[in-house]
Structures are given as C-alpha cells and as structure tokens.
PDB file of N, CA and C in Angstrom:
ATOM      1  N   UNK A   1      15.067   2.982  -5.290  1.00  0.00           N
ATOM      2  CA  UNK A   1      15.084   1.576  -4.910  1.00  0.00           C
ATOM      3  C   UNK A   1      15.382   0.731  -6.145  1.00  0.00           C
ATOM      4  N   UNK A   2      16.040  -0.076  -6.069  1.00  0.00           N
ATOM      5  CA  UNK A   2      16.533  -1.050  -7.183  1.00  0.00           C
ATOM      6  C   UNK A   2      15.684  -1.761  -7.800  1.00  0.00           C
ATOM      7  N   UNK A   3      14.679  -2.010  -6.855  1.00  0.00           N
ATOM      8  CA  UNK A   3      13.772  -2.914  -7.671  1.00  0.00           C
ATOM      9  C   UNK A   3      12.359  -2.760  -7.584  1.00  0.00           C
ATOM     10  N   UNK A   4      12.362  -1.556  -7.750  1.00  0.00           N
ATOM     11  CA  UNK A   4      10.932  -0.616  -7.869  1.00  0.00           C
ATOM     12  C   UNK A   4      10.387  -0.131  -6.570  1.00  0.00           C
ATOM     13  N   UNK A   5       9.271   0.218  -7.025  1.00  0.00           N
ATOM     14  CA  UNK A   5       8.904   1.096  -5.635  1.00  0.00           C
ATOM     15  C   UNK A   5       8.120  -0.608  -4.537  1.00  0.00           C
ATOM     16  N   UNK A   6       8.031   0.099  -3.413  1.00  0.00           N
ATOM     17  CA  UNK A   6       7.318  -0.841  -2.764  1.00  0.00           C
ATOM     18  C   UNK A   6       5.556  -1.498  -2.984  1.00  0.00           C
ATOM     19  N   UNK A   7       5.362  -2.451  -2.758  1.00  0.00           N
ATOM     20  CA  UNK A   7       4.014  -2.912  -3.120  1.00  0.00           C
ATOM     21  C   UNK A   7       3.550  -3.256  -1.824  1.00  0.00           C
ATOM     22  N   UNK A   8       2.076  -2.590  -1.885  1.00  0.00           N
ATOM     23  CA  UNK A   8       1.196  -3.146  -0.584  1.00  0.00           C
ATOM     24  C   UNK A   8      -0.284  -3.741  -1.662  1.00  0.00           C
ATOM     25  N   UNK A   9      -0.174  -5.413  -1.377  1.00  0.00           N
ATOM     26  CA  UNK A   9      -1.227  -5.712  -1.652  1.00  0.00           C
ATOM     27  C   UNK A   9      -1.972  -6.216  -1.163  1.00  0.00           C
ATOM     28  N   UNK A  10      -3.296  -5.745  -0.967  1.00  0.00           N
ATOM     29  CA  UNK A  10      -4.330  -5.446   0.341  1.00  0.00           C
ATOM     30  C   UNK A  10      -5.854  -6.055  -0.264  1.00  0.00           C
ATOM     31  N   UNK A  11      -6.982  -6.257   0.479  1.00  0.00           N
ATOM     32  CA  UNK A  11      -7.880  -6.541   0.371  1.00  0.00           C
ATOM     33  C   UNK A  11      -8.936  -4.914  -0.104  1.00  0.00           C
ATOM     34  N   UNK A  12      -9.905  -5.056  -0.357  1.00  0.00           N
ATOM     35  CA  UNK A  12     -10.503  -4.013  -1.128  1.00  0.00           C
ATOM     36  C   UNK A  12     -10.573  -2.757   0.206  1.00  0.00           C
ATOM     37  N   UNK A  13     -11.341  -4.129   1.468  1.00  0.00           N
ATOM     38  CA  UNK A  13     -11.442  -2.573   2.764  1.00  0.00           C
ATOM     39  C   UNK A  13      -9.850  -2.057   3.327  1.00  0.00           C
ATOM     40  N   UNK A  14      -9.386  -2.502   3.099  1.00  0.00           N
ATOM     41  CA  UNK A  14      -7.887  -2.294   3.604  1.00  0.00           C
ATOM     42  C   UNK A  14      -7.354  -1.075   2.252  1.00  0.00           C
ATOM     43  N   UNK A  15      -7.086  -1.011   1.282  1.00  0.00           N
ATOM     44  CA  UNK A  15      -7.257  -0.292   0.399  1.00  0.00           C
ATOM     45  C   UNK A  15      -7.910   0.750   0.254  1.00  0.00           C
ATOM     46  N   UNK A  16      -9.058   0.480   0.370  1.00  0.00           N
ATOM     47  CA  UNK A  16     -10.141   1.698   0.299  1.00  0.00           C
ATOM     48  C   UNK A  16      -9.512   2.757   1.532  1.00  0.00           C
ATOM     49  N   UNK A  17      -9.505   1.804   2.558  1.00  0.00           N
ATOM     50  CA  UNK A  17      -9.297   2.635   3.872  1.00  0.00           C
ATOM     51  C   UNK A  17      -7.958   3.759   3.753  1.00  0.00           C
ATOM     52  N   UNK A  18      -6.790   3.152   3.099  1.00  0.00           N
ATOM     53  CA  UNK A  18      -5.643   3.586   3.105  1.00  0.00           C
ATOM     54  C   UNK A  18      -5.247   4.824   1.812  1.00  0.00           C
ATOM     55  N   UNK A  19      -6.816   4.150   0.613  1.00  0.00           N
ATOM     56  CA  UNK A  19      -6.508   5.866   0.134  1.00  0.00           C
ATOM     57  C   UNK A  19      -7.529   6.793   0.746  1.00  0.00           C
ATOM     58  N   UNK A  20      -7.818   6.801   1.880  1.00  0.00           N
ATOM     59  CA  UNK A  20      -8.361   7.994   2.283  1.00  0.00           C
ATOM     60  C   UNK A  20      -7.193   8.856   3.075  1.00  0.00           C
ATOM     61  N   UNK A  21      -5.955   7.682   3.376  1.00  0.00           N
ATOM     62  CA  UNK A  21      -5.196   8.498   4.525  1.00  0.00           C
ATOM     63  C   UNK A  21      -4.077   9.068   3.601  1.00  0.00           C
ATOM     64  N   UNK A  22      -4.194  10.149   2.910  1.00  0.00           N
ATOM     65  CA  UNK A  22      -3.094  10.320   2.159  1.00  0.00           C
ATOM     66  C   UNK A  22      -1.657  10.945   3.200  1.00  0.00           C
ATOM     67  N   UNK A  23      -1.883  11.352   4.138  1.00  0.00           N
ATOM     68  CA  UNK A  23      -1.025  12.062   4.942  1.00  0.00           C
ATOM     69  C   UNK A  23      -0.199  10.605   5.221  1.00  0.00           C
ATOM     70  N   UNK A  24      -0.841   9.596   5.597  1.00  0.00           N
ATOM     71  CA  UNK A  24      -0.183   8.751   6.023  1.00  0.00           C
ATOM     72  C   UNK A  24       0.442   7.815   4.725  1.00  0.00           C
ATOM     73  N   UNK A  25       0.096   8.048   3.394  1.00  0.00           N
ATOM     74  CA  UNK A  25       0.921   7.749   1.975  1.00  0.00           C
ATOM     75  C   UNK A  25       2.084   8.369   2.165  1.00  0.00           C
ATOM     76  N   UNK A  26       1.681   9.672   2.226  1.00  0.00           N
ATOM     77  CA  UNK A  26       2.813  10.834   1.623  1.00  0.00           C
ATOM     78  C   UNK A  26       4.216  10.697   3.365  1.00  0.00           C
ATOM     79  N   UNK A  27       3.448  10.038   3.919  1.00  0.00           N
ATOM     80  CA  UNK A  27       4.544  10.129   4.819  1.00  0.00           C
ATOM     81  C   UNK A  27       5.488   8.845   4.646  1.00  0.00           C
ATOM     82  N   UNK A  28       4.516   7.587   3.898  1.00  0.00           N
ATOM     83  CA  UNK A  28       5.435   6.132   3.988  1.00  0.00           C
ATOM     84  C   UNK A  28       6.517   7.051   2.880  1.00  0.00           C
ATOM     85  N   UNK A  29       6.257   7.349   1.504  1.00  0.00           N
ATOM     86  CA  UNK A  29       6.935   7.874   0.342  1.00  0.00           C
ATOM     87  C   UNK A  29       8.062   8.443   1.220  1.00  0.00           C
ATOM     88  N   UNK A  30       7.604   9.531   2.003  1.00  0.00           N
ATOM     89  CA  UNK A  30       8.804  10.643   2.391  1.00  0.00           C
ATOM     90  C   UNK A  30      10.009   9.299   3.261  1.00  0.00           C
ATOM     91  N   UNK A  31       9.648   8.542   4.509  1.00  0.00           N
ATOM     92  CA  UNK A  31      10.326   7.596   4.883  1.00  0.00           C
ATOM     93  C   UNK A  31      11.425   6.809   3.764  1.00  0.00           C
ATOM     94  N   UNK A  32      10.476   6.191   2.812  1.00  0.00           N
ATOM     95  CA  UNK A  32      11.259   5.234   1.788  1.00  0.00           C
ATOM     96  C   UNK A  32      11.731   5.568   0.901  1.00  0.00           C
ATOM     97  N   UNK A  33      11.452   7.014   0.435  1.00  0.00           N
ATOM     98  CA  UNK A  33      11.944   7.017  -0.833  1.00  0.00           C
ATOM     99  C   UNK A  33      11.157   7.019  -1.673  1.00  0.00           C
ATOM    100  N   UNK A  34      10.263   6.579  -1.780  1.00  0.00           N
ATOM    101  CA  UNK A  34       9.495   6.131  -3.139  1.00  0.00           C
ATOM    102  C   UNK A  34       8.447   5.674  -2.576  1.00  0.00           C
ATOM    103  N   UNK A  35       7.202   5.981  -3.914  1.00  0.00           N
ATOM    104  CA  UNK A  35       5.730   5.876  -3.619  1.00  0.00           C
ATOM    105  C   UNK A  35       5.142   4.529  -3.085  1.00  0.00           C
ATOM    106  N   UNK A  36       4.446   4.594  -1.998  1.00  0.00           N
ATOM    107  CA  UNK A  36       3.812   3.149  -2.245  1.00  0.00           C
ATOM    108  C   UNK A  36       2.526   2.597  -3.286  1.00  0.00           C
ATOM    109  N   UNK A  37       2.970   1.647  -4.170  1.00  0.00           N
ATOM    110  CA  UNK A  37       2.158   1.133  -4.825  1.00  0.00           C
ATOM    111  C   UNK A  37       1.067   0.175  -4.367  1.00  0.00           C
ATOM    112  N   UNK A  38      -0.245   0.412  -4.319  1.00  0.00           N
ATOM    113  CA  UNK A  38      -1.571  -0.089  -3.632  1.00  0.00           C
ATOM    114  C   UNK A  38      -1.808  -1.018  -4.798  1.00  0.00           C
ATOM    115  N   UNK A  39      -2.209  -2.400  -4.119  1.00  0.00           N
ATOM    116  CA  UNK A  39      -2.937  -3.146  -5.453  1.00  0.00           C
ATOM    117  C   UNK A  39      -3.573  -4.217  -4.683  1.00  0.00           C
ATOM    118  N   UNK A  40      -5.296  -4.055  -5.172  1.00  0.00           N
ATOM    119  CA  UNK A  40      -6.226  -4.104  -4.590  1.00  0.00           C
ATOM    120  C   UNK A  40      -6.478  -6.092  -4.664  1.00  0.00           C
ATOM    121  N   UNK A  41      -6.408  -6.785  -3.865  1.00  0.00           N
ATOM    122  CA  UNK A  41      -6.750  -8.041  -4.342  1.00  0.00           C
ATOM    123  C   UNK A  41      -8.427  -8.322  -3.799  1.00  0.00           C
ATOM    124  N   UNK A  42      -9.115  -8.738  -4.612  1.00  0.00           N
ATOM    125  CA  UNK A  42     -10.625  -8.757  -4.676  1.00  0.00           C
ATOM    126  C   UNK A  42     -10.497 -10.216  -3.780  1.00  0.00           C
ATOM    127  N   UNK A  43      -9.656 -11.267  -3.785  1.00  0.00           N
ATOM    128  CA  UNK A  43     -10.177 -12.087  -3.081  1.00  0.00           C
ATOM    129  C   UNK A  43      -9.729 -12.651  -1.505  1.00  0.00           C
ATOM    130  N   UNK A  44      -8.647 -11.946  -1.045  1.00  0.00           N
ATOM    131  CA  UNK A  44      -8.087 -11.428  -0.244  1.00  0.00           C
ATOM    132  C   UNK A  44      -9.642 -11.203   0.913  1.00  0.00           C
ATOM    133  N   UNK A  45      -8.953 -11.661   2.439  1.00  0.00           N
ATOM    134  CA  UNK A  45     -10.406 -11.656   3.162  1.00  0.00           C
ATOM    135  C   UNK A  45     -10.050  -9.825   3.641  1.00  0.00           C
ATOM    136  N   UNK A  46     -11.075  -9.157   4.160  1.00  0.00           N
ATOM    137  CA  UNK A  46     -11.208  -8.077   4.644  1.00  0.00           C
ATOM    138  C   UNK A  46      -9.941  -7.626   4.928  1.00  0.00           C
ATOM    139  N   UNK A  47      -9.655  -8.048   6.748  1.00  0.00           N
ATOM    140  CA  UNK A  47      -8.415  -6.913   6.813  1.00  0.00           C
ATOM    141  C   UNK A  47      -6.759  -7.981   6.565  1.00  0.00           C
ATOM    142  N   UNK A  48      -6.797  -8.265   5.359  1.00  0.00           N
ATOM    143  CA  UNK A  48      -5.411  -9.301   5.518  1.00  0.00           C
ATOM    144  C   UNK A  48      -4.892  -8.436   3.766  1.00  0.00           C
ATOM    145  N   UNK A  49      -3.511  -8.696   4.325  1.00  0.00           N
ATOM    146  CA  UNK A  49      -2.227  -7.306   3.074  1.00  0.00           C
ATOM    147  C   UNK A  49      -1.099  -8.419   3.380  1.00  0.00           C
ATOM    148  N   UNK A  50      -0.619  -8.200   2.368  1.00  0.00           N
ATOM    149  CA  UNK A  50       1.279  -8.199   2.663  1.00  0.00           C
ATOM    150  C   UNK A  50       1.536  -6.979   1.750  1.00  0.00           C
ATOM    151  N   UNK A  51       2.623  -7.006   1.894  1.00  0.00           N
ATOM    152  CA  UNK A  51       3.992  -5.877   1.647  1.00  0.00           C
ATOM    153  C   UNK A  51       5.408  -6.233   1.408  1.00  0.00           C
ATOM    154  N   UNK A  52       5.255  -6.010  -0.118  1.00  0.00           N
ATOM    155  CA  UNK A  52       7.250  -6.358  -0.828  1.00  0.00           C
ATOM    156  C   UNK A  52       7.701  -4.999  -0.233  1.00  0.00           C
ATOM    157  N   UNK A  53       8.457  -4.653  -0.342  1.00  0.00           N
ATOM    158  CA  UNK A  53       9.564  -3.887  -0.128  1.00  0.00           C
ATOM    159  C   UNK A  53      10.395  -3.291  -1.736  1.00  0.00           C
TER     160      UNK A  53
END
C-alpha cells in the first residue's frame, strides 16, 4: 500500500476485544495486503473506531 499499512483507531474495549481475535487480524492482513495497525485512543467512548485505509 502506498501509504502505509491501514490504521484502526479504536477505543480501549474495542481494541482489547480485537486483539483477542487474531484469526480475524490475520484474515483483514490476508484480504489487504498488509497488517492492520491498532491504536488504542484512551478517550474515545467504549464501542466508537474509525479506520484510514
């Protein structure tokens, strides 16, 4: 990807939750190409994320 890998930045439970599902990591990676990068925002309410591309 041209302009790095993708970013999901998520609230802490949204995060937490999503590195437990690694099957479901390793499957966004296999889809896109490239890893998704998790980055945790502390003030972000519970279940609210966006996602660059």
């Amino acid at each position: 990807m041209a302009g790095g890998n993708p970013v999901l930045r998520a609230s802490l439970a949204v995060v937490r939750a999503l590195e437990t599902e690694r099957e479901a990591l390793s499957h966004f990676a296999l889809c896109w190409g490239a890893p998704l990068t998790l980055t945790m925002m502390p003030d972000y309410p519970d279940a609210y994320w966006s996602f660059t591309p």
